[in-house]
C-alpha atoms as a PDB file:
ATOM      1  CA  UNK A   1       0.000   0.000   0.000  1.00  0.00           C
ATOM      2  CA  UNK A   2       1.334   3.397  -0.860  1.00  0.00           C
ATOM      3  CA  UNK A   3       0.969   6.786   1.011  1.00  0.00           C
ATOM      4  CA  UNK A   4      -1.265   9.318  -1.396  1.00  0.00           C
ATOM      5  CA  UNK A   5       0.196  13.141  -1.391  1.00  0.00           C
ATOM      6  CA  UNK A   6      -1.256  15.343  -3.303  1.00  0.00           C
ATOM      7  CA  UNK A   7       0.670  18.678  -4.189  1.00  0.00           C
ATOM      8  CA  UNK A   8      -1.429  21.551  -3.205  1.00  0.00           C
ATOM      9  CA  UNK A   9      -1.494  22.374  -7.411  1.00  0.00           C
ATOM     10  CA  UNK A  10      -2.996  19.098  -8.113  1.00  0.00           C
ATOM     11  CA  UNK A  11      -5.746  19.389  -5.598  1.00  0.00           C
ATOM     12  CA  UNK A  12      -6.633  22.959  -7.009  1.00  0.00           C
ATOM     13  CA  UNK A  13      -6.702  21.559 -10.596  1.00  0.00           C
ATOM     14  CA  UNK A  14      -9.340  19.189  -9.654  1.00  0.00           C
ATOM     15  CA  UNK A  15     -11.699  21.223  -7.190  1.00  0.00           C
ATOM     16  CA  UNK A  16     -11.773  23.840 -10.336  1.00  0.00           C
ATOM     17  CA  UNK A  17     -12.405  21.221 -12.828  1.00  0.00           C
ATOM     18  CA  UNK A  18     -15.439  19.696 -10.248  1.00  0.00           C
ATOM     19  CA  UNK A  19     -16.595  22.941 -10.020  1.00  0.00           C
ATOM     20  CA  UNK A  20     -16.477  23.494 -13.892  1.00  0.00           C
ATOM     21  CA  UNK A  21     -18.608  20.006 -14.673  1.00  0.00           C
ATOM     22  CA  UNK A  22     -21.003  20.989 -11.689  1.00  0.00           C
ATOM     23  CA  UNK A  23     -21.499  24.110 -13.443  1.00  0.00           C
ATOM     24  CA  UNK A  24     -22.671  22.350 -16.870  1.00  0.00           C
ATOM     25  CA  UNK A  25     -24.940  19.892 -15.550  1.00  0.00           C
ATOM     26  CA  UNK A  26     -26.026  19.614 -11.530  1.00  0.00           C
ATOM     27  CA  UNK A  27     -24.492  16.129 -10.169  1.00  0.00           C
ATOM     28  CA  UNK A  28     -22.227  16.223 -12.849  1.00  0.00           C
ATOM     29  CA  UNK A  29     -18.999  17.852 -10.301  1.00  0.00           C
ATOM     30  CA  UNK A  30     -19.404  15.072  -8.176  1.00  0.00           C
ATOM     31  CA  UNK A  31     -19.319  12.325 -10.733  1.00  0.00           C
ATOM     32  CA  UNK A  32     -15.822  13.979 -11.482  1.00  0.00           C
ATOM     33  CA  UNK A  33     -14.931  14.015  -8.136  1.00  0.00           C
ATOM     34  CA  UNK A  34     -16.011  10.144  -6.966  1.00  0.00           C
ATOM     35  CA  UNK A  35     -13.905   9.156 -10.174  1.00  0.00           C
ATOM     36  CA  UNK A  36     -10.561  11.080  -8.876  1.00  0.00           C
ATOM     37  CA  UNK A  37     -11.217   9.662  -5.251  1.00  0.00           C
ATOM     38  CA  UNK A  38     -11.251   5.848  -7.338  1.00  0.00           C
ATOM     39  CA  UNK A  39      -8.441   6.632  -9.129  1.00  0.00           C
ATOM     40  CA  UNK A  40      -6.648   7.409  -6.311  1.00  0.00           C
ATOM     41  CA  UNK A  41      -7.618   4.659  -4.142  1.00  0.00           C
ATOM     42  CA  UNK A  42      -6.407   2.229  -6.971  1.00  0.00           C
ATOM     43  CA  UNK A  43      -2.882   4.068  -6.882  1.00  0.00           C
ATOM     44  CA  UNK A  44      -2.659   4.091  -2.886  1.00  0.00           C
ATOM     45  CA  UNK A  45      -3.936   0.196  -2.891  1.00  0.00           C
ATOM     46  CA  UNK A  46      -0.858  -0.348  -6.157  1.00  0.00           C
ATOM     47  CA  UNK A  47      -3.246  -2.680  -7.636  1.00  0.00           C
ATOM     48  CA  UNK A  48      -3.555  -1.011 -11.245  1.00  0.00           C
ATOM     49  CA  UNK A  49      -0.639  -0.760 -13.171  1.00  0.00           C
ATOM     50  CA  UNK A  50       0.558   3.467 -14.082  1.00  0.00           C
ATOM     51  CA  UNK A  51       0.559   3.792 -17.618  1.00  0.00           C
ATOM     52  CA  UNK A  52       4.002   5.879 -19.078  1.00  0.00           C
ATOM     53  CA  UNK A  53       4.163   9.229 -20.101  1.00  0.00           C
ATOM     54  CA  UNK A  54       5.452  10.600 -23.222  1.00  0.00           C
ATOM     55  CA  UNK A  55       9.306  10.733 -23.303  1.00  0.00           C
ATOM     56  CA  UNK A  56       9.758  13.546 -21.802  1.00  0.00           C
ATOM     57  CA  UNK A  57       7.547  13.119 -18.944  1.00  0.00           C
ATOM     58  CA  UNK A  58       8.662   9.690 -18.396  1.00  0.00           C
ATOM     59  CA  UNK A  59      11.974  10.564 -18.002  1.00  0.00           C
ATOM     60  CA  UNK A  60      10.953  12.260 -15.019  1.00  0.00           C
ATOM     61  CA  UNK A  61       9.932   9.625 -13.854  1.00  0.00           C
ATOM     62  CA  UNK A  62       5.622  10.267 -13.951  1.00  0.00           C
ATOM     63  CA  UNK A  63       3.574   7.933 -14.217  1.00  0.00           C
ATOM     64  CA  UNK A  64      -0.584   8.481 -14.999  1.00  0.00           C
ATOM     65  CA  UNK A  65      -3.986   6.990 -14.481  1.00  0.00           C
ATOM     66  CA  UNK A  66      -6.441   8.040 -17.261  1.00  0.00           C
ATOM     67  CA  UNK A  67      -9.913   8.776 -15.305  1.00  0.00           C
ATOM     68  CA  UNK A  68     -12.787   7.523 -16.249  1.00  0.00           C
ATOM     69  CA  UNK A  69     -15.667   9.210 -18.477  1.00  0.00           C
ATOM     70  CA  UNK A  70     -13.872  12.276 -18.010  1.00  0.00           C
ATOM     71  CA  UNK A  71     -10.649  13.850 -20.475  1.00  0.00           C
ATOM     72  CA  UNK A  72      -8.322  13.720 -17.438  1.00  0.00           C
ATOM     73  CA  UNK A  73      -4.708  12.335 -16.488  1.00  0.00           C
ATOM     74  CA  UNK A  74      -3.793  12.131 -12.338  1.00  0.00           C
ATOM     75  CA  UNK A  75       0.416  12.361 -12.959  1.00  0.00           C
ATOM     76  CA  UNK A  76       2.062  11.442  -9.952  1.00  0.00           C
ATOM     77  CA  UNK A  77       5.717  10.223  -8.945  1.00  0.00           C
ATOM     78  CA  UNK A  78       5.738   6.766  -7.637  1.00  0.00           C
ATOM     79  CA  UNK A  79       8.531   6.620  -4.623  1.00  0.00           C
ATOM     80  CA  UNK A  80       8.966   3.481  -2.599  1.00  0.00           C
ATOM     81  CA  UNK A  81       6.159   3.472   0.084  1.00  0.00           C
ATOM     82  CA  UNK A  82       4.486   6.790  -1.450  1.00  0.00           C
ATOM     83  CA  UNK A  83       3.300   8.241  -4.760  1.00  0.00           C
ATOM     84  CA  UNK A  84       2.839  12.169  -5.483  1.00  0.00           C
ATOM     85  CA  UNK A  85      -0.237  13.127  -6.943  1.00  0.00           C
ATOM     86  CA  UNK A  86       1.213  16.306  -9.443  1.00  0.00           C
ATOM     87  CA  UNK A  87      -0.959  17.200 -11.511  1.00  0.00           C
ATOM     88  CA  UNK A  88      -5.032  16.874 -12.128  1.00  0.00           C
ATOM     89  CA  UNK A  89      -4.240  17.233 -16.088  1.00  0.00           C
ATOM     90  CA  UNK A  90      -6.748  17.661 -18.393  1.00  0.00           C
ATOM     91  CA  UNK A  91      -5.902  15.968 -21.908  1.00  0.00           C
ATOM     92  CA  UNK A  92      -5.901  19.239 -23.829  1.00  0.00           C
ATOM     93  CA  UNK A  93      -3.154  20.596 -21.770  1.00  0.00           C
ATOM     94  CA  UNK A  94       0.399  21.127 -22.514  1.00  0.00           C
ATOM     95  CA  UNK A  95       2.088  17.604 -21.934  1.00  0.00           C
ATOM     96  CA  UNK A  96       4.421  18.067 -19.426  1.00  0.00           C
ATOM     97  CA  UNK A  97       3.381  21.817 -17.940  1.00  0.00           C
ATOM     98  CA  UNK A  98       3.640  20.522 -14.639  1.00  0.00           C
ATOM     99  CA  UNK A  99       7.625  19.388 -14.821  1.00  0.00           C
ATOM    100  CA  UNK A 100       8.599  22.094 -12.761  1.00  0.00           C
ATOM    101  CA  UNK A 101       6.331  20.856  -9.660  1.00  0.00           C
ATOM    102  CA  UNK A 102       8.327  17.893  -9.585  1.00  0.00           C
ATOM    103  CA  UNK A 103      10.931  20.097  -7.762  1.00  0.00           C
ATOM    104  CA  UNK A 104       8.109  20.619  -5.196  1.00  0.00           C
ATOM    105  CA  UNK A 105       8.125  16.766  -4.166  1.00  0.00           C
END
């Protein structure tokens, strides 16, 4: 089982985007929300194999989960006993705009 930390970036990222679906359709922010608290229940339980990032980002060493029904990445580092959530990324982002947090860990 691994420790869950979420950088304080990551956990802004996805109480905006919440707050974004909840503002289309009423329900619709929590949905978002249950399926970030799965995803990261699978990563702290290490039962679901991280998929690679691109090049780049995988030479940092990030790993993601793709979320379900929604267009959204969780990035995190995986470290021996604890993985760091950095980034709530949404598919049409950059790739890689959150290197620099990777400092932060």
């Amino acid at each position: 089982m691994l420790t869950v930390r979420i950088l304080e970036e990551a956990a802004e990222e996805a109480t905006e985007a919440a707050a974004w679906y909840e503002s289309e359709k009423p329900g619709l922010g929590k949905d978002f929300s249950d399926a970030v608290d799965t995803a990261l229940d699978l990563i702290e339980e290490n039962i679901l194999p991280l998929l690679p990032m691109s090049a780049e980002a995988g030479a940092l060493g990030a790993k993601r989960i793709i979320l379900k029904r929604f267009p959204y990445d969780i990035v995190c580092l995986i470290r021996p006993n604890e993985a760091v959530v950095i980034a709530i990324a949404h598919h049409s982002r950059t790739p890689g705009y959150w290197s620099e947090r990777i400092e932060k860990t």
